[in-house]
Each structure stands twice: as C-alpha cells, then as structure tokens.
N, C-alpha and C. Protein backbone atom coordinates (compact mmCIF):
# COMPACT_ATOMS: atom_id res chain seq x y z
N UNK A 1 0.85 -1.17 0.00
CA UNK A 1 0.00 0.00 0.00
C UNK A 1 0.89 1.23 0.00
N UNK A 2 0.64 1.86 -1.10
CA UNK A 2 1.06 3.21 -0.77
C UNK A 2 0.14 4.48 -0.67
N UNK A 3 0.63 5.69 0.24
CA UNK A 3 0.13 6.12 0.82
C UNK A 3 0.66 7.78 0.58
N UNK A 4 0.20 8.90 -0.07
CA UNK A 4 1.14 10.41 0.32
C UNK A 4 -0.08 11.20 0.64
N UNK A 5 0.39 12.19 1.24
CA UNK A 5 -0.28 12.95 1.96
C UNK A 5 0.32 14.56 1.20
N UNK A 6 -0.20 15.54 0.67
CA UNK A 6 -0.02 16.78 0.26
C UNK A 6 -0.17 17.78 1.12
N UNK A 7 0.56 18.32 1.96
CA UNK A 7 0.03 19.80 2.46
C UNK A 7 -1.04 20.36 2.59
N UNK A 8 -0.71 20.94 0.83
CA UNK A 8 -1.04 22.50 0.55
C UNK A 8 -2.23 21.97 0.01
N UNK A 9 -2.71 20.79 -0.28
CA UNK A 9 -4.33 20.22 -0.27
C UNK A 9 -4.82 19.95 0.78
N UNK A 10 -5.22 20.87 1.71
CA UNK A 10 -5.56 20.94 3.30
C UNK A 10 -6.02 19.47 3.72
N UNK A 11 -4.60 18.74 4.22
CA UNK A 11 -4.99 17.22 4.35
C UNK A 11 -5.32 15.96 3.55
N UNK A 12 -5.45 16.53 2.52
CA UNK A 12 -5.52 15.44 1.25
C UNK A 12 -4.58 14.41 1.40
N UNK A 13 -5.06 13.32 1.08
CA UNK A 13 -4.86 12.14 1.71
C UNK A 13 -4.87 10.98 0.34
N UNK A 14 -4.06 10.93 -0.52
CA UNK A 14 -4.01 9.43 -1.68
C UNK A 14 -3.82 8.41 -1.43
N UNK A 15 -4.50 7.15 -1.58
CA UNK A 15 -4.00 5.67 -1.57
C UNK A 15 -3.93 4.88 -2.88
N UNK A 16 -3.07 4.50 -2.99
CA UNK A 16 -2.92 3.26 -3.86
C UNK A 16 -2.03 2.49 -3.98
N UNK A 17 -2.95 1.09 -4.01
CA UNK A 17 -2.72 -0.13 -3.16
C UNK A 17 -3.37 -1.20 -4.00
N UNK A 18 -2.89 -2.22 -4.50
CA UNK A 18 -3.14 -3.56 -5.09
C UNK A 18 -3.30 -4.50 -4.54
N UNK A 19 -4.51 -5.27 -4.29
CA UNK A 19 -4.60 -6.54 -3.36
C UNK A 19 -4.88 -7.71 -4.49
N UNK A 20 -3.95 -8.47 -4.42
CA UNK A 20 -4.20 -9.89 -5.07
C UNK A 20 -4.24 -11.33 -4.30
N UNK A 21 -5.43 -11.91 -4.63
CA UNK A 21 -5.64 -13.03 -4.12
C UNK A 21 -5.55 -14.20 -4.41
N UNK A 22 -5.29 -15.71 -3.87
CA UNK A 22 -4.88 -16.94 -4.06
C UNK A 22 -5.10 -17.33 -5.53
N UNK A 23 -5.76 -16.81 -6.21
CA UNK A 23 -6.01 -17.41 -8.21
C UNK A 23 -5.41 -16.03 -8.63
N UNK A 24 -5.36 -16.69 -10.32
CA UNK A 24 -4.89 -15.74 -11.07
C UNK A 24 -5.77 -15.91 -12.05
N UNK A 25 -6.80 -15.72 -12.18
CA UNK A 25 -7.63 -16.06 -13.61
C UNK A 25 -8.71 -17.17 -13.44
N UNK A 26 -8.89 -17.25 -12.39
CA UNK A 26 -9.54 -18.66 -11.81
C UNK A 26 -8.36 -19.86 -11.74
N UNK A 27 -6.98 -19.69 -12.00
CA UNK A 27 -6.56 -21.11 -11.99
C UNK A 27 -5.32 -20.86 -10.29
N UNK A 28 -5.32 -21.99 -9.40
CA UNK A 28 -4.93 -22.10 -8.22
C UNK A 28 -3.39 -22.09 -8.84
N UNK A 29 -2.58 -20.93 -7.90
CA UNK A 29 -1.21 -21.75 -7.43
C UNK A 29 -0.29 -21.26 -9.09
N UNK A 30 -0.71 -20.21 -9.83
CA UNK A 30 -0.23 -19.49 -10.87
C UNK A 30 0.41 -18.26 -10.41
N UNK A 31 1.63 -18.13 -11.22
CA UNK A 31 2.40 -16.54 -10.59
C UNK A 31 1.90 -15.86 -10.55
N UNK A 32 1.59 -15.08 -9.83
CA UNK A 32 1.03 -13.38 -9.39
C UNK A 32 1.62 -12.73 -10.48
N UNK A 33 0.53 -11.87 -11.14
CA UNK A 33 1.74 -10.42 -11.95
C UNK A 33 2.34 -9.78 -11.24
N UNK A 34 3.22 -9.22 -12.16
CA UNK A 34 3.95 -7.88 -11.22
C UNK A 34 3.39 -6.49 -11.59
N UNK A 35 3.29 -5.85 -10.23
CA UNK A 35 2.12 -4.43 -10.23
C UNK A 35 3.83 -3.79 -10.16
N UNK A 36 3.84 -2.35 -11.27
CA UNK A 36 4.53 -1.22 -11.10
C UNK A 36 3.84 0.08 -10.74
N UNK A 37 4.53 0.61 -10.27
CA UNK A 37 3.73 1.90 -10.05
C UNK A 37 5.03 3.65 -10.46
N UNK A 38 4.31 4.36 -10.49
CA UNK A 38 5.29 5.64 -11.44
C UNK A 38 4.38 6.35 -10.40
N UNK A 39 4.79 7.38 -9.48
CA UNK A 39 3.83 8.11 -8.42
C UNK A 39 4.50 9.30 -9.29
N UNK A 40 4.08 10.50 -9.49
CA UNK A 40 4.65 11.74 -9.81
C UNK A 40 3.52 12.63 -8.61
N UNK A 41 4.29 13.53 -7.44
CA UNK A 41 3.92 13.94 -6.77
C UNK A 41 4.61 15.58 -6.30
N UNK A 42 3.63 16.45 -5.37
CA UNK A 42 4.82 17.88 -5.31
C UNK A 42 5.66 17.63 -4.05
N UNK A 43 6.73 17.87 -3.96
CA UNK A 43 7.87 17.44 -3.58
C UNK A 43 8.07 17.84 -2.40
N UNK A 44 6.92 18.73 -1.42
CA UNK A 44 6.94 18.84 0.11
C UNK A 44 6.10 17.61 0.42
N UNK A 45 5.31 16.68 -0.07
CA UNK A 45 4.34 15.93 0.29
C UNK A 45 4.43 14.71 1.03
N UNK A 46 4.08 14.16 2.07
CA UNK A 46 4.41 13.44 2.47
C UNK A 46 4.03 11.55 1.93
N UNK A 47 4.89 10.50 2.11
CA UNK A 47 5.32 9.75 0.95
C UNK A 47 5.02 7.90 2.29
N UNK A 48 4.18 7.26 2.45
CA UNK A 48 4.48 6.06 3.28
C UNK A 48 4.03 5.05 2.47
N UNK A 49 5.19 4.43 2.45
CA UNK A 49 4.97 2.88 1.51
C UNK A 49 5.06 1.43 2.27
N UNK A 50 4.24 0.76 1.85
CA UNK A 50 4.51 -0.56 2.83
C UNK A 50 4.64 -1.59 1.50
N UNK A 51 4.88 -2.61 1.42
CA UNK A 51 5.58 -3.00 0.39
C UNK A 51 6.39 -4.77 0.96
N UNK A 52 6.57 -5.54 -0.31
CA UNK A 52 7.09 -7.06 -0.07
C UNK A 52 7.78 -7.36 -1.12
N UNK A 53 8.98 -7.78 -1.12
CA UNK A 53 9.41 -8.14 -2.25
C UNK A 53 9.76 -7.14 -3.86
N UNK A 54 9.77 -5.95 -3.24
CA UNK A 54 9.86 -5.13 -4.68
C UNK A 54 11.17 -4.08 -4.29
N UNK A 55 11.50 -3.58 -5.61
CA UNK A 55 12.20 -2.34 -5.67
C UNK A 55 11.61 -1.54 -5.21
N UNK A 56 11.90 -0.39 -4.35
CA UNK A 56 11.78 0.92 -3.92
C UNK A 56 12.95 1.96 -4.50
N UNK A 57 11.79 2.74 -5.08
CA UNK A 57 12.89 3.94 -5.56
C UNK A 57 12.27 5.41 -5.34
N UNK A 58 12.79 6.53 -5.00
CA UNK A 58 12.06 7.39 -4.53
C UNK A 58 13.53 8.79 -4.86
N UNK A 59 12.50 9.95 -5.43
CA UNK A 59 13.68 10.49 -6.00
C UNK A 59 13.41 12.25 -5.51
N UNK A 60 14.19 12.69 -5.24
CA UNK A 60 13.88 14.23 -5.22
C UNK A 60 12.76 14.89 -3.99
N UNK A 61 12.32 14.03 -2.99
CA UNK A 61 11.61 14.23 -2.13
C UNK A 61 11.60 15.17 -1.37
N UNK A 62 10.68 16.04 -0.49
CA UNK A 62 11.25 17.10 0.13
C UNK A 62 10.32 17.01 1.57
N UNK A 63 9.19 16.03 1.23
CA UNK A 63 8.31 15.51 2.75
C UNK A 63 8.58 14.54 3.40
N UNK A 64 8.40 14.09 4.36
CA UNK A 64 8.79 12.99 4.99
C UNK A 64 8.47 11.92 4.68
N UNK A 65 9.41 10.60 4.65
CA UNK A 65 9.44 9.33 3.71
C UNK A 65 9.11 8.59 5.00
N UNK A 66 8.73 7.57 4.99
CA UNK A 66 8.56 6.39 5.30
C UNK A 66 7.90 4.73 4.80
N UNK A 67 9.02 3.88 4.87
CA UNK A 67 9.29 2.77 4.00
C UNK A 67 9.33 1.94 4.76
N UNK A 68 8.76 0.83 4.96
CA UNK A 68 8.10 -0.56 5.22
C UNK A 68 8.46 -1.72 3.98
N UNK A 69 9.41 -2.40 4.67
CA UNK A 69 9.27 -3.63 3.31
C UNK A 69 10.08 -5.05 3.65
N UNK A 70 9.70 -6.11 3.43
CA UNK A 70 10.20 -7.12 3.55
C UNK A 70 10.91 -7.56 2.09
N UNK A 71 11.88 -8.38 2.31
CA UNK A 71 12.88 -8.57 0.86
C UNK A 71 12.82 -7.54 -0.23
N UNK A 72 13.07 -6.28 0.19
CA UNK A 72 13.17 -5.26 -0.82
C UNK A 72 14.37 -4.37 -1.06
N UNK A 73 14.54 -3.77 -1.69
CA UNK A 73 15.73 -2.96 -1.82
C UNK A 73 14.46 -0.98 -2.00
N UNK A 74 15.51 -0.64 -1.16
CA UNK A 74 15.21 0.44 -0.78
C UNK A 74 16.13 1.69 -1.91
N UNK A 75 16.15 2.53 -2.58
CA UNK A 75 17.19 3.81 -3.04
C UNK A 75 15.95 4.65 -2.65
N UNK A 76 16.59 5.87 -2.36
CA UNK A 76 16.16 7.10 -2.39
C UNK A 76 17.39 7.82 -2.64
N UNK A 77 17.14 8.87 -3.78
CA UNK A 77 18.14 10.04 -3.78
C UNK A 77 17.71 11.44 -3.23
N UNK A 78 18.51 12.08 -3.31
CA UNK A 78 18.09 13.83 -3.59
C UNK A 78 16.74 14.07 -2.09
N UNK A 79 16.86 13.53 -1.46
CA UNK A 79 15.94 13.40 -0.25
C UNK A 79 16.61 14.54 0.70
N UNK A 80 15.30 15.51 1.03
CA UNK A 80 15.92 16.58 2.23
C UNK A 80 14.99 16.86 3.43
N UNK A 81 13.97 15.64 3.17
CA UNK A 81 13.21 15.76 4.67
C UNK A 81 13.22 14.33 5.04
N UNK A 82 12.84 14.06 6.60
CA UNK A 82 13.31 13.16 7.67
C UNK A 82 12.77 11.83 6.70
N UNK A 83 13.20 10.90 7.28
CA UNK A 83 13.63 9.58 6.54
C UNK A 83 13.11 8.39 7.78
N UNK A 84 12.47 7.63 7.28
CA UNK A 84 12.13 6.19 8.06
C UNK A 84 12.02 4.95 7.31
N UNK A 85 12.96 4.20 7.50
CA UNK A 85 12.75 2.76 6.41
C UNK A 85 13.45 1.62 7.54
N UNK A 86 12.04 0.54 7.43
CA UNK A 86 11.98 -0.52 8.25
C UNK A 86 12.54 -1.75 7.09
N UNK A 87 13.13 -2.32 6.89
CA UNK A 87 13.09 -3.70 6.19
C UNK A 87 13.45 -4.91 6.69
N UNK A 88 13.09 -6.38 6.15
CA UNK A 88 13.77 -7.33 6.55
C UNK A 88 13.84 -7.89 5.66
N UNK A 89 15.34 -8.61 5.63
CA UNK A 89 16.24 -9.38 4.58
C UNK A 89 15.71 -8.31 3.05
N UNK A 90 16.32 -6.97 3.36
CA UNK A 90 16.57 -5.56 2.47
C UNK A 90 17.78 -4.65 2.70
N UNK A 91 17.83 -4.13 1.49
CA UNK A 91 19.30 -2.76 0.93
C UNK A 91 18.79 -1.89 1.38
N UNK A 92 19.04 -1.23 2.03
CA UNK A 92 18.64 0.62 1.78
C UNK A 92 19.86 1.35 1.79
N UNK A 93 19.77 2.09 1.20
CA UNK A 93 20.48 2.97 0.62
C UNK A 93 20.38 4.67 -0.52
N UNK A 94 20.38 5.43 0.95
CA UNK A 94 20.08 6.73 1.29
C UNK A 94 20.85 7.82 0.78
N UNK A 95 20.25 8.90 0.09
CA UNK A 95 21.12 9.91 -0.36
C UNK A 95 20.80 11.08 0.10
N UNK A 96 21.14 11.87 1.17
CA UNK A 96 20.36 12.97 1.54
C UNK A 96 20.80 14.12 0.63
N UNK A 97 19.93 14.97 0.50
CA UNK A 97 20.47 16.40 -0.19
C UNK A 97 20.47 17.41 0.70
N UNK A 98 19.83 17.20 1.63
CA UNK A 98 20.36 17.90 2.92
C UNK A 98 19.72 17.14 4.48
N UNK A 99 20.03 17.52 5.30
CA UNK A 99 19.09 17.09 6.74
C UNK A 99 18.81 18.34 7.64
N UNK A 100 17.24 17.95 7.87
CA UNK A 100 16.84 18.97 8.88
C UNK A 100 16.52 18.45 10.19
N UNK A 101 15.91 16.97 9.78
CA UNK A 101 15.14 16.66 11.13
C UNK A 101 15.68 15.07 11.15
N UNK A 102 15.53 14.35 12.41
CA UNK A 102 15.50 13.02 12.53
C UNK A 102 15.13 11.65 12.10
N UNK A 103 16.01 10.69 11.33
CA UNK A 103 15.94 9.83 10.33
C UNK A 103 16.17 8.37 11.24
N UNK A 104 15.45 7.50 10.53
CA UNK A 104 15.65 6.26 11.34
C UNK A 104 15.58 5.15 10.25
N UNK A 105 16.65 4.10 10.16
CA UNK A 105 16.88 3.32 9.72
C UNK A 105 17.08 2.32 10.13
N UNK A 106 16.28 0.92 9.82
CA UNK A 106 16.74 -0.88 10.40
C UNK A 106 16.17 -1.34 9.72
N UNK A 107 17.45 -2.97 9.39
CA UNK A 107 17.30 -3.61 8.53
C UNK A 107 17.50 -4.90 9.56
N UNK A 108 17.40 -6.39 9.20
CA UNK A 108 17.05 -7.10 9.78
C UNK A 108 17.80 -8.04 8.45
N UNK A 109 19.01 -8.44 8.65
CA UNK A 109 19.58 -9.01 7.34
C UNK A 109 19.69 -8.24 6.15
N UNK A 110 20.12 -7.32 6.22
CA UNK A 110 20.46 -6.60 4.87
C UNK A 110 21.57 -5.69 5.22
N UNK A 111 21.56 -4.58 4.45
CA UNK A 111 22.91 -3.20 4.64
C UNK A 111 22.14 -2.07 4.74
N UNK A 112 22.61 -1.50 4.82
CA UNK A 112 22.47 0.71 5.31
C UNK A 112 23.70 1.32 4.84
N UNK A 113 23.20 2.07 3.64
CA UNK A 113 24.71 2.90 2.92
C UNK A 113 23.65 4.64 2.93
N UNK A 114 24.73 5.50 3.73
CA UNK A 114 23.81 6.66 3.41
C UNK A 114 25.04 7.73 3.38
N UNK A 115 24.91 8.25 2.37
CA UNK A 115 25.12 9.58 1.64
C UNK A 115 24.94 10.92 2.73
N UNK A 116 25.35 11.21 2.84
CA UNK A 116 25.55 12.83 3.40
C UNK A 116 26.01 14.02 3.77
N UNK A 117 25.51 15.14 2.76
CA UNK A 117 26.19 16.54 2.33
C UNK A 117 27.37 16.67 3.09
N UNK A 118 28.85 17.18 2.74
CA UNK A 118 30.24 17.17 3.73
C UNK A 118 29.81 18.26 4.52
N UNK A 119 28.62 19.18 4.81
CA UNK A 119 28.64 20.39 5.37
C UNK A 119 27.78 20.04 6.30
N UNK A 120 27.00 18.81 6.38
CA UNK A 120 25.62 18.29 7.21
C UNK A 120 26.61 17.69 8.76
N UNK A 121 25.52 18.29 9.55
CA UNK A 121 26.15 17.66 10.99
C UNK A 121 24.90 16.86 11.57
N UNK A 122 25.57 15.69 12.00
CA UNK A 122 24.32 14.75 12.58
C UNK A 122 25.48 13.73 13.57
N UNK A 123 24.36 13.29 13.83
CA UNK A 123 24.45 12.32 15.36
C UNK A 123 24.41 10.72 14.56
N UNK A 124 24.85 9.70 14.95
CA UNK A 124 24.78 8.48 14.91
C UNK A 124 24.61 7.63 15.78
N UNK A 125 22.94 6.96 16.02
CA UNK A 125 23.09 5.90 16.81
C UNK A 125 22.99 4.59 16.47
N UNK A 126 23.58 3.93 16.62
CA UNK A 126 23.86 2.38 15.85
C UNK A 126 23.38 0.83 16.82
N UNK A 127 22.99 0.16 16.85
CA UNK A 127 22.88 -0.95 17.20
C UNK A 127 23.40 -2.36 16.18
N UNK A 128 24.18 -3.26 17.07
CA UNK A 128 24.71 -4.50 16.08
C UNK A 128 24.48 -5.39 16.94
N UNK A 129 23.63 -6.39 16.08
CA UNK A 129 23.17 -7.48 16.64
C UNK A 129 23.55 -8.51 15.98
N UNK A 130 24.16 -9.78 16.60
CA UNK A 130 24.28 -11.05 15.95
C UNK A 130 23.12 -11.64 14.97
C-alpha cells in the first residue's frame, strides 16, 4: 500500500494499493503479476509505503518518507526531509540532499549505505546485533 499525503491540499490524503488473491484467472497456485507503479507527486508531500518483495525507488523528495518492506531494496536520492525505512532481509540505501530533522533506519539481514552533504552535521546511533 502506498500512501502520500499533500500539504497545501488541506490534508488530502491518496491511496494506492493492489490486493491480489490466491487465483490468477480462476486457476490455483499461478504466478502473481507484477504491479509497477510511477507516483509523480509535489515534492513537500508526504510519501508512506509498505511493500514485499519489490524495488523501492524514490527520488527528489522534500516531505517525509517512510518505507516498510520485507525482501526489498530500498534507493532514495536527492531526499531533504526526515527519513524512516523498516526492512527485513533488504538494501537501503540513502542519499540525503540535505538534513533537517530526525531519520531512522533498520534492517534485519540486509545493509544501510547513506550519503551525506560534507557540510551536514548529525548524530549516529547504531545498534549491532548477531
């Protein structure tokens, strides 16, 4: 399910979200298609994706992200508002274009590679678990 939220549309609120169930055509136990999606949105807006198994890509953002996903790979570039991405057995890998506010990242079998401006000052808190 994805989910953005616009501002400057006093609360406006978009969903879209694909639910597929056990058949594919009436026949049991056939591959699922694969759903893409192309969001073109204004770039203060806020952005929450929940997600299984897919690419995540997210580009030029300027509202707050948050990313939910099991076996996925995460990119975001050009990102300059706060950041949240949950995954398990997933990549993420973060490019800020600047930081203002507080970002949170965990992965659960995967990596964390993040990018950030040489002029940006931030804090790091880390946890490593077997």
């Amino acid at each position: 399910m994805l989910q953005l939220h616009d501002p400057s549309l006093s609360g406006a609120l978009i969903r879209v979200g694909s639910v597929l169930f056990g058949t594919l055509f009436g026949v049991t136990g056939g591959t699922m298609p694969f759903v893409n999606y192309e969001i073109q949105m204004p770039v203060n807006a806020s952005l929450h994706i929940e997600d299984h198994k897919s690419d995540v890509a997210v580009a030029g953002l300027g509202g707050e992200l948050a990313i939910e996903t099991h076996k996925g790979t995460v990119k975001v570039t050009a990102q300059s508002g706060p950041v949240s991405v949950d995954t398990h057995k997933g990549t993420i890998d973060i490019e800020f274009a600047s930081i203002s506010r507080p970002s949170s990242f965990e992965t659960h079998k995967g990596s964390i590679t993040l990018r950030i401006p040489g002029a940006a000052r931030f804090d790091v808190d880390a946890l490593l678990d077997d």
